[in-house]
Protein backbone atom coordinates (compact mmCIF):
# COMPACT_ATOMS: atom_id res chain seq x y z
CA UNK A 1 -12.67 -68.70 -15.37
CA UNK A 2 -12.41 -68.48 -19.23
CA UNK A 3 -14.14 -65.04 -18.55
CA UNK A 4 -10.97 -63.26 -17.39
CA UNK A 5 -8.57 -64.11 -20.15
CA UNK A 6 -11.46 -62.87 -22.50
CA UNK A 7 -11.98 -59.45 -20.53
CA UNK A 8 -8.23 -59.08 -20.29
CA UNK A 9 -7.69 -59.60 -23.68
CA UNK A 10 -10.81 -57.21 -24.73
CA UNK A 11 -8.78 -54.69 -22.23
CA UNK A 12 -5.51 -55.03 -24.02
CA UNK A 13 -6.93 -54.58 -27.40
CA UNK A 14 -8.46 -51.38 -26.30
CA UNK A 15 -5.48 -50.19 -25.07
CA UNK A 16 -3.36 -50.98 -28.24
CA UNK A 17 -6.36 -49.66 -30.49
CA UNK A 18 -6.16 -46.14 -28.13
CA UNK A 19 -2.40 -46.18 -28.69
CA UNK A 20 -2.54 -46.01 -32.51
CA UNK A 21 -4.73 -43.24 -32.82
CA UNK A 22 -2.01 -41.32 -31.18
CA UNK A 23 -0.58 -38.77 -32.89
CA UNK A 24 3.09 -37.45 -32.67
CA UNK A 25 4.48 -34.39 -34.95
CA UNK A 26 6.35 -31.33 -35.09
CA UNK A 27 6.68 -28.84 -37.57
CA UNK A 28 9.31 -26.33 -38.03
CA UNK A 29 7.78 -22.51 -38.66
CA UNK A 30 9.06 -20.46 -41.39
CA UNK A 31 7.98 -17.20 -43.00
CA UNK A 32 7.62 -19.16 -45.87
CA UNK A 33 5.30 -22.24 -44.29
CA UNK A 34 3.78 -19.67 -41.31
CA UNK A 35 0.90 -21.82 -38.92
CA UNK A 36 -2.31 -18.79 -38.65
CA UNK A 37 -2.07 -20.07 -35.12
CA UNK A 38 1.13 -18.37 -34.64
CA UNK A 39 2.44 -14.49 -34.90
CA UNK A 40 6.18 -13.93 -34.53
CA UNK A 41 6.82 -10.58 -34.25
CA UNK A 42 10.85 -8.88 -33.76
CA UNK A 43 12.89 -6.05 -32.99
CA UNK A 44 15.88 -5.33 -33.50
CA UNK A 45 17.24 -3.23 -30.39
CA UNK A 46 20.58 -1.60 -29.44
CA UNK A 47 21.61 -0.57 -25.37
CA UNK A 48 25.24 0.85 -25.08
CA UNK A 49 25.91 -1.21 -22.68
CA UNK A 50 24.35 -4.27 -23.80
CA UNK A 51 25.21 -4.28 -27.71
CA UNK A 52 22.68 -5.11 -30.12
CA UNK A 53 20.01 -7.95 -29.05
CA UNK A 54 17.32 -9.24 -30.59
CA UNK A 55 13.39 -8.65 -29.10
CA UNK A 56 10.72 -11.72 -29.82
CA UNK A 57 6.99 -11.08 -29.16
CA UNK A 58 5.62 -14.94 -30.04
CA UNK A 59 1.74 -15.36 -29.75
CA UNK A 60 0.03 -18.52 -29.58
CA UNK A 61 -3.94 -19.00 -30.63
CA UNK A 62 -3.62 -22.49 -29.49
CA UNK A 63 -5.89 -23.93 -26.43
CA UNK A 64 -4.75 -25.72 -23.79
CA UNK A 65 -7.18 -28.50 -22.92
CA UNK A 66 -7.50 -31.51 -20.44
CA UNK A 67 -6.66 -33.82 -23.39
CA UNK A 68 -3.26 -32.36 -23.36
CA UNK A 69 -2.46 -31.47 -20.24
CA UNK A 70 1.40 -30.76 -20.72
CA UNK A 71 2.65 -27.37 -22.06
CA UNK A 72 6.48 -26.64 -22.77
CA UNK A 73 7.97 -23.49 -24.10
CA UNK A 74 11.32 -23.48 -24.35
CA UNK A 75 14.36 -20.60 -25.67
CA UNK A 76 17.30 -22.63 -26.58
CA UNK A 77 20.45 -20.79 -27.37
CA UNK A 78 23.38 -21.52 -29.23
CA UNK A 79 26.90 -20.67 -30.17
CA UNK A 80 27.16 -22.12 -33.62
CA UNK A 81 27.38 -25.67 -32.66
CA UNK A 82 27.78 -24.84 -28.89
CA UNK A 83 25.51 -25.23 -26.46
CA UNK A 84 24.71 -22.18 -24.75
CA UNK A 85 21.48 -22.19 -22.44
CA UNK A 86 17.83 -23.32 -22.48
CA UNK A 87 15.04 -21.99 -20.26
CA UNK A 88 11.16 -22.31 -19.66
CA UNK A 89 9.59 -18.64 -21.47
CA UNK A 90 6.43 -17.92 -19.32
CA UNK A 91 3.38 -17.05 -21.72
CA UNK A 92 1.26 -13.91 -20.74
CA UNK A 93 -1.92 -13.24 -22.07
CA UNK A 94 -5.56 -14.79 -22.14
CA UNK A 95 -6.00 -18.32 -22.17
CA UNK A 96 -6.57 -19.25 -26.38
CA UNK A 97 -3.74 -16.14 -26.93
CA UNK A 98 -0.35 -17.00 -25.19
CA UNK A 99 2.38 -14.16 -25.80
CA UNK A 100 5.65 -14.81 -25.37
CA UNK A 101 8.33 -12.68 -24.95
CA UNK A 102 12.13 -13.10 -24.65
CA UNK A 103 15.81 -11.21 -25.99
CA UNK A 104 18.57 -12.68 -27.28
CA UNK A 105 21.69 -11.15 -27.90
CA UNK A 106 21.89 -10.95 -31.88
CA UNK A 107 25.19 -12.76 -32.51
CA UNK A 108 23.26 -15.85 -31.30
CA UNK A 109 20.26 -15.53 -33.27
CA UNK A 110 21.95 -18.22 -35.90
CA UNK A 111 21.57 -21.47 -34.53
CA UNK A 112 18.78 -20.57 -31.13
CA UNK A 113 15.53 -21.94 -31.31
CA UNK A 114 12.14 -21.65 -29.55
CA UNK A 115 9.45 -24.41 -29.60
CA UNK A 116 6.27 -24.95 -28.12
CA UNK A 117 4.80 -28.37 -27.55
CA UNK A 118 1.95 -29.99 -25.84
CA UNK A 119 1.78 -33.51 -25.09
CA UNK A 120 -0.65 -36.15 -23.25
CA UNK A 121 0.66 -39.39 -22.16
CA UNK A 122 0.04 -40.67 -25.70
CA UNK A 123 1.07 -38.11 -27.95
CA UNK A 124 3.02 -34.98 -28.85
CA UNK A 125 2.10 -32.02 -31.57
CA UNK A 126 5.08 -29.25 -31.41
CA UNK A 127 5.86 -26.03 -32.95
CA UNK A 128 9.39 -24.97 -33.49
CA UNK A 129 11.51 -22.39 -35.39
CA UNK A 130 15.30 -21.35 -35.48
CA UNK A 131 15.54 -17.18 -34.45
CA UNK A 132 17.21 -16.56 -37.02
CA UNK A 133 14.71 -16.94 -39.64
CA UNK A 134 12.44 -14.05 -38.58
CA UNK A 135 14.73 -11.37 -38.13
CA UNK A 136 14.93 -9.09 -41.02
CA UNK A 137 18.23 -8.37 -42.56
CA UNK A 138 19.81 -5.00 -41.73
């Protein structure tokens, strides 16, 4: 019977030691601190009947892998402070060279972000940049 506290114990410490080699971080992309895993490409477009809006071509030399079996890529838009709308941006493109694509009306380029994250059950390594920071002033 002492055997089963000991395995248990052995079983818990292996858990805990898996746990702290976990790794959890996210890093905010700027022209000036650029990743060579990412290219973030945009246009500056005008429709009459649209107005001006802005055109993002993101691609992604990351690989997904079974370790991390979670993807998000998310468009968040804001107002200023308001909250305007989020949504899921599909990637195109072979697997180790996502492209993502999305517009956003120009006005909100100031405060809209778009991040990309992949996470396990144990840990979390995202991407992340405000729109406004790649668009070239007019």
């Amino acid at each position: 019977m002492k055997i089963v506290p000991g395995l248990f114990g052995l079983a818990c410490s292996l858990l805990v030691a898996g746990h702290v080699g976990a790794e959890s971080w996210s890093r905010r992309l700027t022209p000036e601190k650029p990743d060579d895993n990412f290219t973030i490409k945009v246009d500056r477009l005008k429709e009459a009947d649209v107005g001006e809006f802005l055109q993002f071509r993101v691609t992604v030399k990351l690989k997904d892998s079974d370790d991390v079996p979670r993807a998000s890529h998310v468009l968040r838009v804001f107002k200023g402070k308001e909250f305007v709308s989020s949504c899921a941006v599909q990637p195109t493109g072979p697997e180790g060279e996502r492209v993502f694509t999305f517009r956003v009306a120009a006005k909100y380029a100031e405060k809209s972000m778009f991040s990309y994250t992949l996470s396990s059950a144990f840990d979390s390594i995202g991407y992340w940049f405000y729109l406004k920071d790649f668009v070239e002033s007019k």
